[in-house]
Protein backbone atom coordinates (compact mmCIF):
# COMPACT_ATOMS: atom_id res chain seq x y z
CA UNK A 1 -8.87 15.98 9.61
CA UNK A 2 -11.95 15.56 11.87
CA UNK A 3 -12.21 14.00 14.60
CA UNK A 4 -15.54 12.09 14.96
CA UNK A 5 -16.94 10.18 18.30
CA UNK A 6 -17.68 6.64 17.76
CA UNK A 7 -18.72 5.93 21.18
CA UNK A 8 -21.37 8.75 20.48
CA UNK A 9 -25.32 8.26 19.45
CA UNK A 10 -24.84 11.05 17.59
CA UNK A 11 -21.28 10.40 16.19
CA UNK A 12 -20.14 13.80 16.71
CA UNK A 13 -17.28 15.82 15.00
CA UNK A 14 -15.21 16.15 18.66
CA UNK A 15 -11.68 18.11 17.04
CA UNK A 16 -10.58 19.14 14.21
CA UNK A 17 -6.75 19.16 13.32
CA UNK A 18 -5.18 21.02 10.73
CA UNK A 19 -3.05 19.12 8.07
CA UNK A 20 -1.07 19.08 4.78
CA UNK A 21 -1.93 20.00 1.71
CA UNK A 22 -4.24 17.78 -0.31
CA UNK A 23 -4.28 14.67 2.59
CA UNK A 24 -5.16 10.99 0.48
CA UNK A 25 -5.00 8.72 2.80
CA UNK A 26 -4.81 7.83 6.96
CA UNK A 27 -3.22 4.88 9.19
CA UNK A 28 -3.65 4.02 12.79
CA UNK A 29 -1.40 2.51 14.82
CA UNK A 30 -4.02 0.77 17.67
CA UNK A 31 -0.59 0.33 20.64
CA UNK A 32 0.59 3.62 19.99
CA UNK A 33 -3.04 6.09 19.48
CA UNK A 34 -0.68 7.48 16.52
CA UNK A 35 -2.38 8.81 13.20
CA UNK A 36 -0.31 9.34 9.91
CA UNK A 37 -1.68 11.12 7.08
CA UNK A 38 0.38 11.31 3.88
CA UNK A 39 -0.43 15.23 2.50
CA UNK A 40 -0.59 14.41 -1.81
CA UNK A 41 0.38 18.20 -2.29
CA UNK A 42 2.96 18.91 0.51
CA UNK A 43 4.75 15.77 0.10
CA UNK A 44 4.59 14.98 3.56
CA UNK A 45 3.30 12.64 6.55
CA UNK A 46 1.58 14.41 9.55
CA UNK A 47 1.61 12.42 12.66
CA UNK A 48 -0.88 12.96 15.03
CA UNK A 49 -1.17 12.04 19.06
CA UNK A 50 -4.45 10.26 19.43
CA UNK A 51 -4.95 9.54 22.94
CA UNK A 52 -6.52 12.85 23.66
CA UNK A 53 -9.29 14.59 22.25
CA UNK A 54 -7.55 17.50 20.95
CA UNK A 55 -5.59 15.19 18.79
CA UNK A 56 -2.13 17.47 18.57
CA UNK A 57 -0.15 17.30 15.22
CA UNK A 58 3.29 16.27 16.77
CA UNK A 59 5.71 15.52 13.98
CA UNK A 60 5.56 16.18 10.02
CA UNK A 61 7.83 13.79 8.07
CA UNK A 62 8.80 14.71 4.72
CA UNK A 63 8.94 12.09 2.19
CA UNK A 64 8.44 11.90 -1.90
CA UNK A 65 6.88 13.47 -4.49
CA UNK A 66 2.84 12.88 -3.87
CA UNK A 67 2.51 10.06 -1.09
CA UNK A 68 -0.90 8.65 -1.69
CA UNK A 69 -1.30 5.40 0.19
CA UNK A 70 0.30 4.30 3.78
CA UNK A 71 0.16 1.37 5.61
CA UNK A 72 1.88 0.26 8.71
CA UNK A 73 3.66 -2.94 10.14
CA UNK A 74 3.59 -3.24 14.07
CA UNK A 75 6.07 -6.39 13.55
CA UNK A 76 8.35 -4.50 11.62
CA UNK A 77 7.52 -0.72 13.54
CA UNK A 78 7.32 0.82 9.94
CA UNK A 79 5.03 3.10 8.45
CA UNK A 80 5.19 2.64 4.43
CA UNK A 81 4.68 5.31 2.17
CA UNK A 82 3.54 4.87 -1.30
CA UNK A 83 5.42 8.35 -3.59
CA UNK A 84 2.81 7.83 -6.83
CA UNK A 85 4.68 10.68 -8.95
CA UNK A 86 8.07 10.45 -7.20
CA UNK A 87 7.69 6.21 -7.97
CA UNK A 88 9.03 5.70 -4.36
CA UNK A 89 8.22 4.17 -1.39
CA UNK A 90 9.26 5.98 2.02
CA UNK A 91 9.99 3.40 4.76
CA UNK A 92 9.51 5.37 8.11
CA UNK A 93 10.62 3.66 11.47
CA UNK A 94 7.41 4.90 14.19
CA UNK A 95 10.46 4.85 16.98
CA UNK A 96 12.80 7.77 15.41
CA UNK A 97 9.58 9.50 12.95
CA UNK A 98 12.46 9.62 10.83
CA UNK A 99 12.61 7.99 7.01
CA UNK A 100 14.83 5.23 7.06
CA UNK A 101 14.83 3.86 3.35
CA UNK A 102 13.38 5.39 0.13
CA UNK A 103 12.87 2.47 -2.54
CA UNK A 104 12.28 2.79 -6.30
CA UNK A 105 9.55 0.86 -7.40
CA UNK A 106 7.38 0.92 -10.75
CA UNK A 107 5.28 3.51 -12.51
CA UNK A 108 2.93 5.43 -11.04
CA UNK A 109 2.80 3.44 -7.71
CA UNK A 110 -0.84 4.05 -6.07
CA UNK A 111 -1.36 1.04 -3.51
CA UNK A 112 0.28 -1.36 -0.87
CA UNK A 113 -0.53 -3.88 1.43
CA UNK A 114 1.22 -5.83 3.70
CA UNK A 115 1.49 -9.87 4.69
CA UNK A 116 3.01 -9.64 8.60
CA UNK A 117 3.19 -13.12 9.25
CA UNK A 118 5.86 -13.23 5.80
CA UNK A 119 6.69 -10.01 6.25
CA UNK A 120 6.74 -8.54 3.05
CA UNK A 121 5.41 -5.53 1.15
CA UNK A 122 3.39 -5.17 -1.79
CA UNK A 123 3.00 -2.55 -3.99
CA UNK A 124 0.83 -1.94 -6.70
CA UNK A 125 1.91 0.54 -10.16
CA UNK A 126 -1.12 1.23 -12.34
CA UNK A 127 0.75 2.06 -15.37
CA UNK A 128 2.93 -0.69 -15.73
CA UNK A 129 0.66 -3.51 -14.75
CA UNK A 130 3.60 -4.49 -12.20
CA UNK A 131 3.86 -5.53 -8.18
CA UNK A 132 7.09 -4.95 -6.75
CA UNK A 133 7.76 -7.16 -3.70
CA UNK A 134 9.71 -5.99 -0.82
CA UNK A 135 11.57 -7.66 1.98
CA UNK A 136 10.00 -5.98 5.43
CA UNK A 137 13.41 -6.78 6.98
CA UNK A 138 16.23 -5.98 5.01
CA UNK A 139 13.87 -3.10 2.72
CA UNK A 140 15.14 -3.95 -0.54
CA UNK A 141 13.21 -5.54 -3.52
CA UNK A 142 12.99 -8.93 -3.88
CA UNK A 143 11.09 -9.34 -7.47
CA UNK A 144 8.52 -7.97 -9.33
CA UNK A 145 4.78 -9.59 -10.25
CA UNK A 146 3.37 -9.07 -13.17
CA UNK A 147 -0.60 -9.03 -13.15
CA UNK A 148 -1.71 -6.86 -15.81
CA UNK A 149 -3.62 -2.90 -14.89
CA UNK A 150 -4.13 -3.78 -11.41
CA UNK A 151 -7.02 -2.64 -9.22
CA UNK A 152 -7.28 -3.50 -5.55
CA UNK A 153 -5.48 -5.48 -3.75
CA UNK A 154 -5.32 -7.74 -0.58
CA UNK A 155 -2.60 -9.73 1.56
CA UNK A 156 -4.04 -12.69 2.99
CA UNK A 157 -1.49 -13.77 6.22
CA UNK A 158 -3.15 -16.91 6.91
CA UNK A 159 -2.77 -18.65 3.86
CA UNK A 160 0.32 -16.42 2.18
CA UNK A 161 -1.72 -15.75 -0.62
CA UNK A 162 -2.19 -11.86 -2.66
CA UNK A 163 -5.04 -11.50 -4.24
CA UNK A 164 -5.57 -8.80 -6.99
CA UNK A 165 -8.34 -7.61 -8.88
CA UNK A 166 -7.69 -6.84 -12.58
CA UNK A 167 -10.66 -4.49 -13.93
CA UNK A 168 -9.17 -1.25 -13.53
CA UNK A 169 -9.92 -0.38 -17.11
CA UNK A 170 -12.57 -2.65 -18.83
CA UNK A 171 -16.06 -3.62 -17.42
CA UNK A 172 -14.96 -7.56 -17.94
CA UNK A 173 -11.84 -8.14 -15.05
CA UNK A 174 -10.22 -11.29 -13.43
CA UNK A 175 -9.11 -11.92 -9.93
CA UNK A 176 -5.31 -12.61 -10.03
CA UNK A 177 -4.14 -14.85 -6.86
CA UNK A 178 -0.41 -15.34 -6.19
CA UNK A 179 0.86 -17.71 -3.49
CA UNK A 180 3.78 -17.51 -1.28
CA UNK A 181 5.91 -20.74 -1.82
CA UNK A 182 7.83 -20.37 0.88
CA UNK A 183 10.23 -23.25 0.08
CA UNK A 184 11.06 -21.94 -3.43
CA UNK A 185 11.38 -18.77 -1.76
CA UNK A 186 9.17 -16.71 -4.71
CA UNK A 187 5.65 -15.50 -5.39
CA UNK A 188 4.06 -18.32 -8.17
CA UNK A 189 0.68 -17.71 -9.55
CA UNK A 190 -0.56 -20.70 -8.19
CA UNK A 191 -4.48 -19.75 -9.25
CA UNK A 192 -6.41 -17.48 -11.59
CA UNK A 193 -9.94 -16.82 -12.03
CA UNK A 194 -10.69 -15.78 -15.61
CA UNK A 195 -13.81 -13.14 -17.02
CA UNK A 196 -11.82 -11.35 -19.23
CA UNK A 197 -13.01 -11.27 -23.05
CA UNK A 198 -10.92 -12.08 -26.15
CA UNK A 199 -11.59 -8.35 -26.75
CA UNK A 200 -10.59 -7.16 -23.05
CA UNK A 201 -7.02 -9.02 -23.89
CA UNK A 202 -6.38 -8.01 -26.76
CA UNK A 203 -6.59 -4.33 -26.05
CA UNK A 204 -4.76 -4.61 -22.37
CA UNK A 205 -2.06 -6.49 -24.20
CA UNK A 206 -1.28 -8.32 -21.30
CA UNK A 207 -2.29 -11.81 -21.84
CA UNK A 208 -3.83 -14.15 -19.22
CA UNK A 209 -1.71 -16.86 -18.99
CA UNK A 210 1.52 -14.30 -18.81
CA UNK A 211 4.95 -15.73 -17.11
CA UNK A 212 5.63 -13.98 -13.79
CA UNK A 213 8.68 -12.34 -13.57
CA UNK A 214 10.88 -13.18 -10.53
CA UNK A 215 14.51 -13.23 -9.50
């Protein structure tokens, strides 16, 4: 990982700190000056001490098989670990540095992002065209979203809405928007913004209009 200078003209490479194999992916935690970097091919999560320049590695936490995205919840004090082969998600408590939780979630997982003010995770699986909601206080599942081969993906706090972007495959996509209803309790689709073709939903198979599955 390098280190670069951002107070700099020049924006210079100040350090350089030795990782895992095959790192995909980095989170800061701005109270803290902690760095985690989920290593793809070691299976791990380096933490690093960033309120010095020499940036020391000071923990390596061992979680699934190829963690790919992180993301972290300063509410919660959680650092979330997306396993895309291992179809996991590590829950890692920034007090202990130690894994807390490991959560099955759908095929191929490969993104996350999190709503603090609901506290709740969200996790994308490319394969399966699913979004697995989780609980950010008791860790377990809550339901799944369906919203056909997902691309990226955003938790808006203010308004408790996801949005999702659903072009991953074809040139014509849609924007999928779920709100929070918090009195029901569930994610509804309460919008969606279509471009897809006849042709573009016909061969994703997943139709537009498609029920959401919740419990």
């Amino acid at each position: 990982m390098s280190l670069i200078d951002g107070n700099a003209t020049t924006d210079s490479v100040i350090a350089t700190v030795t990782v895992g194999s095959d790192p995909d992916d980095i989170a800061v935690d701005p109270l803290t000056n902690r760095v985690y970097i989920p290593n793809t091919g070691s299976n791990s999560v380096t933490v690093i001490d960033g309120t010095t320049n020499s940036d020391a590695v000071i923990d390596t936490i061992n979680v699934g098989l190829s963690p790919q995205s992180v993301n972290l919840s300063q509410i919660a004090n959680k650092l979330y670990v997306v396993n895309e082969f291992g179809g996991t998600l590590s829950i890692i408590d920034l007090g202990s540095n130690s894994v807390v939780a490991t959560v099955p979630i759908g095929t191929e997982p490969n993104n996350l992002d999190i709503d603090e003010v609901a506290n709740r995770i969200y996790i994308e699986s490319i394969l399966d065209g699913s979004i697995t909601v989780i609980d950010g206080t008791t860790d377990q599942v809550i339901r799944v979203l369906i919203a056909g081969p997902p691309g990226e993906m955003v938790a808006d706090s203010s308004r408790g809405r996801l949005y999702v972007i659903s072009n991953i495959f074809f040139p014509n996509g849609s924007v999928n928007i779920f709100g929070n209803n918090a009195g029901a309790g569930r994610e509804v689709r309460c919008e969606l913004y279509q471009y897809q073709s006849e042709t573009r939903r016909a061969a994703t198979g997943f139709p537009v209009d498609s029920t959401l599955a919740s419990v």
